[in-house]
Protein backbone atom coordinates (compact mmCIF):
# COMPACT_ATOMS: atom_id res chain seq x y z
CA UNK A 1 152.15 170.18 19.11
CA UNK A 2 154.71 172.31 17.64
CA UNK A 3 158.31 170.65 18.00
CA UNK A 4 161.18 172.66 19.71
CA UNK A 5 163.87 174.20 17.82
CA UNK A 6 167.48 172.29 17.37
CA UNK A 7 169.47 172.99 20.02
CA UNK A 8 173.11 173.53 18.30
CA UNK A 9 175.42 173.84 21.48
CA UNK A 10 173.97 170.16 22.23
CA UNK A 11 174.43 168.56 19.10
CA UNK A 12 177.86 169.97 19.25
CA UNK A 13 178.21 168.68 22.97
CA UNK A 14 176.87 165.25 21.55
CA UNK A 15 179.22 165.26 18.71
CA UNK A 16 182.09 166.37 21.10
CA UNK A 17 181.30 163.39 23.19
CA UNK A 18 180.93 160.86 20.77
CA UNK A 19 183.98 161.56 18.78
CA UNK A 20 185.98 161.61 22.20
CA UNK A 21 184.34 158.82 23.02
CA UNK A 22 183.25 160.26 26.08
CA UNK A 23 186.77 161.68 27.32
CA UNK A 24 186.14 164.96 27.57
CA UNK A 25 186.10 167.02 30.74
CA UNK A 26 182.04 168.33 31.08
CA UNK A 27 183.07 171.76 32.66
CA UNK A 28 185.81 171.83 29.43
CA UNK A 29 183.25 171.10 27.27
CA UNK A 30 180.62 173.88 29.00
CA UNK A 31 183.74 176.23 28.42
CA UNK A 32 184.22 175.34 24.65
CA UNK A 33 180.39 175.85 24.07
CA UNK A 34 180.61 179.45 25.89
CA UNK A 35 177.79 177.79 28.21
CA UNK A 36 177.96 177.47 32.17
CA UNK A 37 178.25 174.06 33.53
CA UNK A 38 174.85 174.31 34.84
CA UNK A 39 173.24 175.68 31.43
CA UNK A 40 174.68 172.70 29.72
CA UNK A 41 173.66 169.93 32.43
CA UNK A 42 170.24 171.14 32.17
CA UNK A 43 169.73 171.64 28.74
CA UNK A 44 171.63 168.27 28.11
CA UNK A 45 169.42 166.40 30.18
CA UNK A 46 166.25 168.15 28.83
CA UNK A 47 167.28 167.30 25.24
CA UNK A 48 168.85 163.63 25.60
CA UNK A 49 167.31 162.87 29.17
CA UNK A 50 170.97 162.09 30.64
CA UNK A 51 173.16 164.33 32.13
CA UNK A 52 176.58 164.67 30.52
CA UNK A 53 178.13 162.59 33.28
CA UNK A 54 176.11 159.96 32.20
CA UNK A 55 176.29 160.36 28.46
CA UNK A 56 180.06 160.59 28.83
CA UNK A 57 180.52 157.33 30.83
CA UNK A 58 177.85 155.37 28.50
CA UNK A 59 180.47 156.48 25.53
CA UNK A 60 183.35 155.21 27.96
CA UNK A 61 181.28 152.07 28.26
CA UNK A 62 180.62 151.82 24.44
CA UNK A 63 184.40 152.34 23.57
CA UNK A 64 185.16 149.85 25.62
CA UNK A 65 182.65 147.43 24.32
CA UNK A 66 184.14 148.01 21.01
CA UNK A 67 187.67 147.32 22.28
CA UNK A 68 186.54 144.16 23.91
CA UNK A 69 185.68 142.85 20.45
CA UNK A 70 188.76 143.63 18.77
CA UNK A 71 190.95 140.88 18.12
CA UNK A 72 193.61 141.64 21.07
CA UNK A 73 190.76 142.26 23.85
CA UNK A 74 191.72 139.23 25.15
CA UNK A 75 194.98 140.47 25.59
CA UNK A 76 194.14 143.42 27.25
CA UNK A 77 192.72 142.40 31.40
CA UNK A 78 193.38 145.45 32.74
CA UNK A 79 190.33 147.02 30.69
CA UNK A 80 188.15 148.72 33.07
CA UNK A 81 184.67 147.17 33.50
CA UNK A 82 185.38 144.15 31.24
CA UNK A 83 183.30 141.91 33.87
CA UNK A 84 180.10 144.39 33.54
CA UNK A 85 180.56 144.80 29.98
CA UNK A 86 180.92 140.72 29.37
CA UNK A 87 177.70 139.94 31.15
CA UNK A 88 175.91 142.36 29.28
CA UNK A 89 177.92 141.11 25.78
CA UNK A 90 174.33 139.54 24.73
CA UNK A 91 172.41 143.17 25.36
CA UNK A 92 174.21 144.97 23.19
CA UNK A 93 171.79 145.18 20.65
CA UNK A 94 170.19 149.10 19.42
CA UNK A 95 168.35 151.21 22.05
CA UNK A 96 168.94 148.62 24.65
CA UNK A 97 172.42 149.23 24.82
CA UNK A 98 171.57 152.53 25.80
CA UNK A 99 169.22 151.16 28.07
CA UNK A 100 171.48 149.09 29.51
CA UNK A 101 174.84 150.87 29.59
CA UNK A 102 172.70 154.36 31.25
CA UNK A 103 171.02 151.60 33.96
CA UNK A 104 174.48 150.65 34.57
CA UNK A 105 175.89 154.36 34.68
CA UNK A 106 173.12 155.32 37.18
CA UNK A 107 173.85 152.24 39.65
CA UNK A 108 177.75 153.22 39.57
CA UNK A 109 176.87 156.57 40.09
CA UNK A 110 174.95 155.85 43.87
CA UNK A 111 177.54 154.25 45.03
């Protein structure tokens, strides 16, 4: 099986995300990669099996993981899903936490 070529525009919408830790606008981001929105959805999801919506939000959820264990989380309530993200504190772990935070993405996403 011959593997598929690197897909540059992705790794630089994967870098984009991750340094922006996931606040960046996906049609923006299509724009800045001279791709349509629905070139980059599909060859997102075919390369990292999310869509950018959900990548994004799992790097929203990650960032605010990471703020949670800073030393003045516990000053800071009004961070958004701090009662999702404390239940899953013992998760958090490697692959699951993708696991977990796209799960989580995916529910909030139905609704």
């Amino acid at each position: 099986m011959a593997s598929q070529p690197i897909d540059v525009r992705i790794v630089a919408a994967v870098t984009t995300l991750d340094g922006a830790n996931g606040n960046v606008s996906i049609l923006a981001l299509a724009k800045s990669l001279g791709m349509s929105l629905r070139a980059l959805q599909t060859r997102f999801l075919a390369t990292v099996s999310l869509t950018p919506k959900e990548y994004a939000q799992i790097q929203r959820l990650q960032a605010t993981i990471r703020q949670l264990d800073s030393p003045v989380a516990a000053d800071a309530p009004e961070l958004e899903l701090v009662d999702a993200v404390l239940a899953a504190r013992d998760e958090r772990d490697g692959d699951q936490t993708l696991a977990l935070a796209a799960a989580f993405v995916r529910s909030h996403l139905r609704k």
